[in-house]
C-alpha atoms as a PDB file:
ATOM      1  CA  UNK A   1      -1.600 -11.526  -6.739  1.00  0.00           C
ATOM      2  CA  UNK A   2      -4.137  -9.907  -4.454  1.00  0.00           C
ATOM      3  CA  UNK A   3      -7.591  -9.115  -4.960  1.00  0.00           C
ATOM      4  CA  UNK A   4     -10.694  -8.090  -3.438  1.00  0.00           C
ATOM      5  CA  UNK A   5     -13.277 -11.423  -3.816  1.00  0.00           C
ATOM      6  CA  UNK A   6     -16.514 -11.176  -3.645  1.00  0.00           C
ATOM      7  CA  UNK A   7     -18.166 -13.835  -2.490  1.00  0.00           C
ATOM      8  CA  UNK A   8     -22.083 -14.794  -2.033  1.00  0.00           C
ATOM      9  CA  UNK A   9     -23.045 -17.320   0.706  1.00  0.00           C
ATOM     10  CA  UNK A  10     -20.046 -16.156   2.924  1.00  0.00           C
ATOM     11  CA  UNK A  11     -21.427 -17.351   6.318  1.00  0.00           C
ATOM     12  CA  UNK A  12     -20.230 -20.824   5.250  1.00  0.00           C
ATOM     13  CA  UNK A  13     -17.001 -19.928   5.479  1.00  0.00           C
ATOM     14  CA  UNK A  14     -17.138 -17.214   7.872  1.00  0.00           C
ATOM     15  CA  UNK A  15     -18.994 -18.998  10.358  1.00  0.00           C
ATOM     16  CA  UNK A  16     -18.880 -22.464  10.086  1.00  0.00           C
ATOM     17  CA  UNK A  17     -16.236 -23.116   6.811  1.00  0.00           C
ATOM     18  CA  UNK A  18     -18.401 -25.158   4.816  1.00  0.00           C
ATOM     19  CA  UNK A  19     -19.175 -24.970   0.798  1.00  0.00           C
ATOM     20  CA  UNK A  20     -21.169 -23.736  -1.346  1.00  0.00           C
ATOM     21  CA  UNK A  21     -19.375 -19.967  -2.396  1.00  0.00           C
ATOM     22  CA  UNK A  22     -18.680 -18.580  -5.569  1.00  0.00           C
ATOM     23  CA  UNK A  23     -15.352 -17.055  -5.881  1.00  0.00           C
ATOM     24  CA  UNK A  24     -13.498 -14.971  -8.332  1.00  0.00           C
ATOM     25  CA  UNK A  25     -13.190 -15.888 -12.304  1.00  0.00           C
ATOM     26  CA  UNK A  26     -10.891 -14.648 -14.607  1.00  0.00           C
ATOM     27  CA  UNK A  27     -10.436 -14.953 -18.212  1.00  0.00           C
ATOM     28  CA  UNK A  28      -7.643 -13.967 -20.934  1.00  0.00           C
ATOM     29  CA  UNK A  29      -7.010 -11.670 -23.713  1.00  0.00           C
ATOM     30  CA  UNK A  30      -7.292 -13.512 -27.114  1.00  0.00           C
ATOM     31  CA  UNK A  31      -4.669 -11.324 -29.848  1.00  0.00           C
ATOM     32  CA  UNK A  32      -5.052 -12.790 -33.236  1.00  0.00           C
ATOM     33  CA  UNK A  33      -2.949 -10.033 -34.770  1.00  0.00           C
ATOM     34  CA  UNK A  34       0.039 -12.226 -34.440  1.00  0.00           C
ATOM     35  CA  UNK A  35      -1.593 -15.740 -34.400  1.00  0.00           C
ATOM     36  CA  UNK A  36      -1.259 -16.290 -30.295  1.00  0.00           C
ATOM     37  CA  UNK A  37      -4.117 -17.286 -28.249  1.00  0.00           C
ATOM     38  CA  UNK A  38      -4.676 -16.141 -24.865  1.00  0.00           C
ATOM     39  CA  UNK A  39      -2.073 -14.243 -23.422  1.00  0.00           C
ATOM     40  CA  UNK A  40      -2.011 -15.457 -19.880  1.00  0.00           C
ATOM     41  CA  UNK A  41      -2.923 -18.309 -18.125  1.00  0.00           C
ATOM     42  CA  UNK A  42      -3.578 -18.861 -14.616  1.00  0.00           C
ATOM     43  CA  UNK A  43      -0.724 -20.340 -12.755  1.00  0.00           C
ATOM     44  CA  UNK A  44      -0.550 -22.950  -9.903  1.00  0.00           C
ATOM     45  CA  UNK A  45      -0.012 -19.804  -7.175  1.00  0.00           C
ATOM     46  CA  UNK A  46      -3.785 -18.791  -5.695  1.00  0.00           C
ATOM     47  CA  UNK A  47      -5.318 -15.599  -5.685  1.00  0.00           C
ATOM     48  CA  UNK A  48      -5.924 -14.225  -2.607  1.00  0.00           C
ATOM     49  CA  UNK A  49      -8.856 -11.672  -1.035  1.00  0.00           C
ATOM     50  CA  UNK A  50     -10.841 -10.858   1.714  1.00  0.00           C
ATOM     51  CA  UNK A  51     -14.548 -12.449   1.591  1.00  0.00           C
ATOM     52  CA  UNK A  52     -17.537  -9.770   1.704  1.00  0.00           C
ATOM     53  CA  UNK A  53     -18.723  -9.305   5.110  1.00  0.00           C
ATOM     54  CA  UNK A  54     -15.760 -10.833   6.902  1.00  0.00           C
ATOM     55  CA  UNK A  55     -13.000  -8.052   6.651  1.00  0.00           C
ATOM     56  CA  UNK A  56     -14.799  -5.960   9.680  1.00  0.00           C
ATOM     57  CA  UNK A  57     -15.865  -6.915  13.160  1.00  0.00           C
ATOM     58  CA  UNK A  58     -17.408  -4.624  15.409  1.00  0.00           C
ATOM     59  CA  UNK A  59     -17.641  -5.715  19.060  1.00  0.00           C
ATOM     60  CA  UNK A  60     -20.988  -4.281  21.591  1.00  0.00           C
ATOM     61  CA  UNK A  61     -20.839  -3.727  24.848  1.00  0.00           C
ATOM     62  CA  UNK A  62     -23.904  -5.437  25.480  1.00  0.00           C
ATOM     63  CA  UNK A  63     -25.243  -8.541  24.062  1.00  0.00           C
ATOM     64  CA  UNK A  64     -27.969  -7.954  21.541  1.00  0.00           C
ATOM     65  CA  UNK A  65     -27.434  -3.924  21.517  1.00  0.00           C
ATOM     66  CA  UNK A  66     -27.138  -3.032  17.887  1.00  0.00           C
ATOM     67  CA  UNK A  67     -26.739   0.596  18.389  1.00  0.00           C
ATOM     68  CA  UNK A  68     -23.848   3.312  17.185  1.00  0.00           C
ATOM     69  CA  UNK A  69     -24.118   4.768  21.405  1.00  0.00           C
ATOM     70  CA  UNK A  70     -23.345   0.745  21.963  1.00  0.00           C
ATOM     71  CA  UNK A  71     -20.448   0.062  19.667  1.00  0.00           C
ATOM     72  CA  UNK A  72     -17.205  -1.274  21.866  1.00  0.00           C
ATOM     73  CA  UNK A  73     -14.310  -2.011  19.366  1.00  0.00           C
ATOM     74  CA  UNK A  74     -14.186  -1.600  15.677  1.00  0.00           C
ATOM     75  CA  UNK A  75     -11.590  -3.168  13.617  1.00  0.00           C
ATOM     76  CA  UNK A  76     -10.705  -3.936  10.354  1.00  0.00           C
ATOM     77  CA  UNK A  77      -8.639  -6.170   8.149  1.00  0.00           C
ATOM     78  CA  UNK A  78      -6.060  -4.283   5.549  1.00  0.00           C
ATOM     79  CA  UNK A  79      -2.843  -4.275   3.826  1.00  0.00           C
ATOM     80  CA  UNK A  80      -3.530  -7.832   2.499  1.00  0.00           C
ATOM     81  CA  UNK A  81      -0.760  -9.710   0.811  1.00  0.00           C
ATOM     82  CA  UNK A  82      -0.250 -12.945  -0.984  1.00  0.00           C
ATOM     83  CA  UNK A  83       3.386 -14.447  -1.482  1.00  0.00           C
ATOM     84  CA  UNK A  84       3.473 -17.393  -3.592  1.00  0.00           C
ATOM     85  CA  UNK A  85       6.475 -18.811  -5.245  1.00  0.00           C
ATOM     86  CA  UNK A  86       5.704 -20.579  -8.568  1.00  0.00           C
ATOM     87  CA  UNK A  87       9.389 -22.142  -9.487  1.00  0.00           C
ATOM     88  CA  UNK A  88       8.963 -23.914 -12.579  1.00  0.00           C
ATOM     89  CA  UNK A  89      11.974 -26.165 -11.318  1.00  0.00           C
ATOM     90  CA  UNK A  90      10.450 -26.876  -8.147  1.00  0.00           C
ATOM     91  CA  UNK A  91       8.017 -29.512  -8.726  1.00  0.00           C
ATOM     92  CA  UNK A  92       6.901 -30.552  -5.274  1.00  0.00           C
ATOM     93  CA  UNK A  93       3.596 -31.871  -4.320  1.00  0.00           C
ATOM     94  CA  UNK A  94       2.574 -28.659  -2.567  1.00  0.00           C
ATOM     95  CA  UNK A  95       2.930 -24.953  -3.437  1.00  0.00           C
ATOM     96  CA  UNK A  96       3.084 -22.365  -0.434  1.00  0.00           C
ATOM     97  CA  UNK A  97       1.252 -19.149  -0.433  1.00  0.00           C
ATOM     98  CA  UNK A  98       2.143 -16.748   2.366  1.00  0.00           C
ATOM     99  CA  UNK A  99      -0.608 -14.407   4.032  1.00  0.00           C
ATOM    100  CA  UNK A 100       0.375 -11.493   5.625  1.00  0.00           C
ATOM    101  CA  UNK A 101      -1.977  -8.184   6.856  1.00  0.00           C
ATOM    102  CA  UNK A 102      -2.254  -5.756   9.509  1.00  0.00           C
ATOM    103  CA  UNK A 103      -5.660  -4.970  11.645  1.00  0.00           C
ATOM    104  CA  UNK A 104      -6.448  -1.351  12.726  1.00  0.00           C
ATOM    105  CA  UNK A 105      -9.161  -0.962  15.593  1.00  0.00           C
ATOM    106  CA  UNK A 106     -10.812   1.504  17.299  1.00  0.00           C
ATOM    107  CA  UNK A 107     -12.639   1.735  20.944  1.00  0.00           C
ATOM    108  CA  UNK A 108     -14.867   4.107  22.438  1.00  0.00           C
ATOM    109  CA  UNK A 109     -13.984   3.761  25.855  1.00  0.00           C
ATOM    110  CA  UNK A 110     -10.301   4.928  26.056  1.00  0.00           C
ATOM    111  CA  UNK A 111      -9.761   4.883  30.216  1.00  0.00           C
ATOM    112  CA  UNK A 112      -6.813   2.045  31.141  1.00  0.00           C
ATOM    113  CA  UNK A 113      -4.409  -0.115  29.090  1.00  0.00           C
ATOM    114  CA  UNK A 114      -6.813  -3.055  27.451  1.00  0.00           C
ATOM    115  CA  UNK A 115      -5.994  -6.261  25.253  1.00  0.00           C
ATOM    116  CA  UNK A 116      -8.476  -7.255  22.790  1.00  0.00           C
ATOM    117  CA  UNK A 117      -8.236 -11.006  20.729  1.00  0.00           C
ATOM    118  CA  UNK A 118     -10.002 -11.238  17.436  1.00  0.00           C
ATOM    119  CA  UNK A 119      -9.967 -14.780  16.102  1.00  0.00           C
ATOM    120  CA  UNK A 120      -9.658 -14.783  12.011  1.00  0.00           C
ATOM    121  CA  UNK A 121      -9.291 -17.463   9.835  1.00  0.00           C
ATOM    122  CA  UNK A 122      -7.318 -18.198   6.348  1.00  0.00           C
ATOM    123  CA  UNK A 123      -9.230 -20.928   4.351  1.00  0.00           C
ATOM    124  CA  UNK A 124      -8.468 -22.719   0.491  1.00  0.00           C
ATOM    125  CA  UNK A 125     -11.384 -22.604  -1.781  1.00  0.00           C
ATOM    126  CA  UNK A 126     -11.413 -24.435  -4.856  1.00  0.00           C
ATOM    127  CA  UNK A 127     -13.042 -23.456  -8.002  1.00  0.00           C
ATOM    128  CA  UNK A 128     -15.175 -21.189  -6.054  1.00  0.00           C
ATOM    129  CA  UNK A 129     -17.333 -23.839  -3.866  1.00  0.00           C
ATOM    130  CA  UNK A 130     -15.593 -26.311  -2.272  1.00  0.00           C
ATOM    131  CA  UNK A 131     -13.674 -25.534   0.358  1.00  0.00           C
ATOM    132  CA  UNK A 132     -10.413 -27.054   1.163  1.00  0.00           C
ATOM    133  CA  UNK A 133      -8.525 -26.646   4.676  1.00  0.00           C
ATOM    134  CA  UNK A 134      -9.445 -23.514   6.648  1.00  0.00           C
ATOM    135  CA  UNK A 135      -7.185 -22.876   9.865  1.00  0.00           C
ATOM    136  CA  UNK A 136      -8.320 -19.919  12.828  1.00  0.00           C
ATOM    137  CA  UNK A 137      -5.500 -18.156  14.393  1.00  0.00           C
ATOM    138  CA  UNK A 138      -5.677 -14.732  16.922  1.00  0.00           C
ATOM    139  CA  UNK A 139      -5.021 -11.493  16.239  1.00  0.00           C
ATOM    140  CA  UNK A 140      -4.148  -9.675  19.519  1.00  0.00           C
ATOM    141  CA  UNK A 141      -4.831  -5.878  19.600  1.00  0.00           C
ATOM    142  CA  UNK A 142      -2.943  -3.541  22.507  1.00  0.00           C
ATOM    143  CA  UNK A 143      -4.698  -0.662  24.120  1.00  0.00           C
ATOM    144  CA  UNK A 144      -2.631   1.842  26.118  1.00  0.00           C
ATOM    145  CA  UNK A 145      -3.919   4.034  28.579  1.00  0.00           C
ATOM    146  CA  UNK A 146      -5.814   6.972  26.612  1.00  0.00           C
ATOM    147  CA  UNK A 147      -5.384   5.322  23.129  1.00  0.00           C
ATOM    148  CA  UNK A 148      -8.002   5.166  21.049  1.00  0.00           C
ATOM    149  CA  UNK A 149      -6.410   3.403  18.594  1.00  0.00           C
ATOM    150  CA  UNK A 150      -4.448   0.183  17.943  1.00  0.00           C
ATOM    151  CA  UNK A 151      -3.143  -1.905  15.145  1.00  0.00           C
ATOM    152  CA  UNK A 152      -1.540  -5.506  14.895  1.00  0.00           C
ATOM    153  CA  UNK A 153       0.243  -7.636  12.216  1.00  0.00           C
ATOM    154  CA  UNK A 154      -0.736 -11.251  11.656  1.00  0.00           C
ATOM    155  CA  UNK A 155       0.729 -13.490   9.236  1.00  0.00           C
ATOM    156  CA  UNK A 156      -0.009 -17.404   7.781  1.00  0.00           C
ATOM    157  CA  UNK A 157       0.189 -19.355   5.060  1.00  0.00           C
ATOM    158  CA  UNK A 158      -1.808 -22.189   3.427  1.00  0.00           C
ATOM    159  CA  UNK A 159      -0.844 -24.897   0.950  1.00  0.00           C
ATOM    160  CA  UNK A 160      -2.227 -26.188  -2.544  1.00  0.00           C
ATOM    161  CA  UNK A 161      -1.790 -29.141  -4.584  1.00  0.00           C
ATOM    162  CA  UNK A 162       0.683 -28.207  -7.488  1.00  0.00           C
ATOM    163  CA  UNK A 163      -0.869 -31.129  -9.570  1.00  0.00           C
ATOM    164  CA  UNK A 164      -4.539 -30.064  -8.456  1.00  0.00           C
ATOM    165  CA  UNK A 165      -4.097 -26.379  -9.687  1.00  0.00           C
ATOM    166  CA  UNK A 166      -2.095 -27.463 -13.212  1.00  0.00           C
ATOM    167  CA  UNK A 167      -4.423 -27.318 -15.749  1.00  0.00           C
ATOM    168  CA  UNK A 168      -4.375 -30.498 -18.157  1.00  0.00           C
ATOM    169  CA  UNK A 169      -2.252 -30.098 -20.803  1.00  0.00           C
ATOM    170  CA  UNK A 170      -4.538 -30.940 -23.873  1.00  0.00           C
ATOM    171  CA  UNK A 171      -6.641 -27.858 -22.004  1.00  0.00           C
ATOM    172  CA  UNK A 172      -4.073 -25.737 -21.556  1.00  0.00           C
ATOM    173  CA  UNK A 173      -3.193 -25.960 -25.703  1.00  0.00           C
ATOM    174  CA  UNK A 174      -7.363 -25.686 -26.461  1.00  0.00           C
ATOM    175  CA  UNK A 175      -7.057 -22.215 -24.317  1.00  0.00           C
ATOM    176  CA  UNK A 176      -3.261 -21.080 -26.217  1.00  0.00           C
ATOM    177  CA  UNK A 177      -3.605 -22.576 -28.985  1.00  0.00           C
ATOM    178  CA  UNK A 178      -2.298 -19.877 -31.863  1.00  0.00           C
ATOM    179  CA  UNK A 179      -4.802 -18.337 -34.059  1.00  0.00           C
ATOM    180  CA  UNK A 180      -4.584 -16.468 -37.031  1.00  0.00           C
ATOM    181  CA  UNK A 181      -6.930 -13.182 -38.072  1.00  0.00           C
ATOM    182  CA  UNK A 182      -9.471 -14.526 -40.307  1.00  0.00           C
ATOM    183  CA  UNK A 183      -9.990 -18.232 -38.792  1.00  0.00           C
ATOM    184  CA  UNK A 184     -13.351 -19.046 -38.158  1.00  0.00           C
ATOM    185  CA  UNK A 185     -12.726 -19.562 -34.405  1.00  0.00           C
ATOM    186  CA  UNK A 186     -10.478 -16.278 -34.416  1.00  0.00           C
ATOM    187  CA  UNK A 187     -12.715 -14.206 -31.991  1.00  0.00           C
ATOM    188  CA  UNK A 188     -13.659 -17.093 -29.897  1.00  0.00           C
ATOM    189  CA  UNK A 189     -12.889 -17.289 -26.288  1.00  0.00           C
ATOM    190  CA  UNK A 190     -11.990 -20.878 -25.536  1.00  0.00           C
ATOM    191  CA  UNK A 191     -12.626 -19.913 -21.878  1.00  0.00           C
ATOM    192  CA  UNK A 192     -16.442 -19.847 -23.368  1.00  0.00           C
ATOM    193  CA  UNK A 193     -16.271 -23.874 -23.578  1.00  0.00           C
ATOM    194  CA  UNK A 194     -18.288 -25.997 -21.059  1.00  0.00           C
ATOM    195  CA  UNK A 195     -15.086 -28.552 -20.935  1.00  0.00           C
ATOM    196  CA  UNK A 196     -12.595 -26.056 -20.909  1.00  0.00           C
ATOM    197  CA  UNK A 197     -14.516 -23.621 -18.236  1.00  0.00           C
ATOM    198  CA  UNK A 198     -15.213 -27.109 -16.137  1.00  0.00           C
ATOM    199  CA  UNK A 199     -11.121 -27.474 -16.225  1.00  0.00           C
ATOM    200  CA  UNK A 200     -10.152 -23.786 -15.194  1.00  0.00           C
ATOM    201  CA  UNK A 201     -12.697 -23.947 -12.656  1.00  0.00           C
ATOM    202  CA  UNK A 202     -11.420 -27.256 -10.918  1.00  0.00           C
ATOM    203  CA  UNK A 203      -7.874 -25.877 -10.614  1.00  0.00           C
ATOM    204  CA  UNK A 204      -8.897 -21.933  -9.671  1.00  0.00           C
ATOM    205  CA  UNK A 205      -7.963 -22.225  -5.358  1.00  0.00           C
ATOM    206  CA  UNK A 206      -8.593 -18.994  -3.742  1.00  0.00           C
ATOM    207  CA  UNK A 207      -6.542 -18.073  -0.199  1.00  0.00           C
ATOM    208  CA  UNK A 208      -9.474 -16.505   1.621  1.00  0.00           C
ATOM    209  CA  UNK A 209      -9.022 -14.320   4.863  1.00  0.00           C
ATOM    210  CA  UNK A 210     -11.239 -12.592   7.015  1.00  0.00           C
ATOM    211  CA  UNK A 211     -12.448 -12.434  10.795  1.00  0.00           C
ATOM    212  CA  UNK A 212     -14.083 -15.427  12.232  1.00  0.00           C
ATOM    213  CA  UNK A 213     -17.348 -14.173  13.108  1.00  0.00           C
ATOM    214  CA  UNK A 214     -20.509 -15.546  15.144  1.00  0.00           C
ATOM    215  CA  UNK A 215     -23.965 -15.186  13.328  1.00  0.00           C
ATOM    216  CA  UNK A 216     -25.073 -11.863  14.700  1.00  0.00           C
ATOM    217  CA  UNK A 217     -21.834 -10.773  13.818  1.00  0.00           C
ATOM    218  CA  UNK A 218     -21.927 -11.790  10.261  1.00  0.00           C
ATOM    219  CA  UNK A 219     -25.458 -10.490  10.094  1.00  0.00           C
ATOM    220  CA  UNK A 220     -24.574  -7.054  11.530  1.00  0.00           C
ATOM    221  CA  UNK A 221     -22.061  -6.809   8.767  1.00  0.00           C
ATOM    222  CA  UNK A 222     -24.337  -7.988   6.315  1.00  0.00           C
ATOM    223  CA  UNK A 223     -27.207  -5.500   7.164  1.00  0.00           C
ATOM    224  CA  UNK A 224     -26.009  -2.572   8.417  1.00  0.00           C
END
């Protein structure tokens, strides 16, 4: 379950991990041909995606040049990839989703063998504001001799609350609730309800991962 999420006030989480972000929203297909109601429903496992602006870094080789002649190191996150296990049978408090992705970079200057540590971080947002935990690990990039290119493989995890992300159960019959061709609700998205979007929204949690940038980094990205 992995998807690209695009987010609007991303320097709270990029730079500092506070709240106020809007993350992805989803809704079902209603069928009334055979009196169902909408076909899926989101489970307890989190959807997981890169926030805008924070899946790039690009390192100078002089603070405050801004310049192509002036870029250092380039790099990129890719490959993203959620793992979540939602076991029906396993009702424990938490429910683990594991991150995985690789980073490709670049540099300009290929003379001598060269390490290069990018800090990135993998933070829980819930129904697309609030945000949870957020945790920064390192990346660690190796340059040989002459190479212009390097890539790396980084790998996490973060937990939800099973109970937190279960929607209610008198919401989850409002949003399956069978309906037949001809009803006057037929055609009506439940989703469309104030109560019932409140409730999806409250257990939506969103695995977000991207570099861990400074403020001219995160503006760079923003502007450029």
């Amino acid at each position: 379950m992995t998807t690209r999420t695009r987010l609007f006030c991303v320097a709270a989480i990029a730079v500092a991990g506070a709240a106020a972000l809007s993350g992805c929203r989803s809704k079902g297909e209603i069928v009334v041909q055979e009196g169902v109601g909408i076909t899926a429903v989101r489970g307890a496992c989190p959807a997981v995606g890169i926030p805008d602006y924070t899946g790039d870094v690009t390192l100078f080789r002089s603070a405050g040049a801004r310049d192509a002649a002036s870029i250092d190191v380039t790099a990129a996150i890719t490959n993203l990839r959620g793992q979540c296990d939602e076991d029906p049978k396993d009702q424990s408090a938490k429910v683990y989703s594991g991150i995985s992705f690789d980073v490709l970079a670049r540099r300009t200057d290929t003379r001598g063998a060269r390490q290069v540590s990018l800090p990135y971080f993998i933070s829980v947002l819930r129904g697309g504001r609030a945000v949870v935990t957020k945790r920064v690990g390192t990346v660690v990039l190796n340059f040989a001799d002459g190479q212009e290119r390097a890539q790396a493989h980084a790998q996490g995890g973060a937990y939800v609350d099973r109970a937190e992300a279960t929607l209610p159960e008198d919401i989850r019959s409002r949003i399956t609730r069978k309906r037949k061709a001809g009803d006057q609700d037929a055609a009506v998205d439940p989703l469309t309800e104030p109560e019932v979007r409140a409730a999806v929204q409250r257990a939506t949690f969103e695995v977000l991962v991207g570099f861990q940038l400074d403020q001219d980094q995160l503006s760079y990205n923003a502007t450029r």
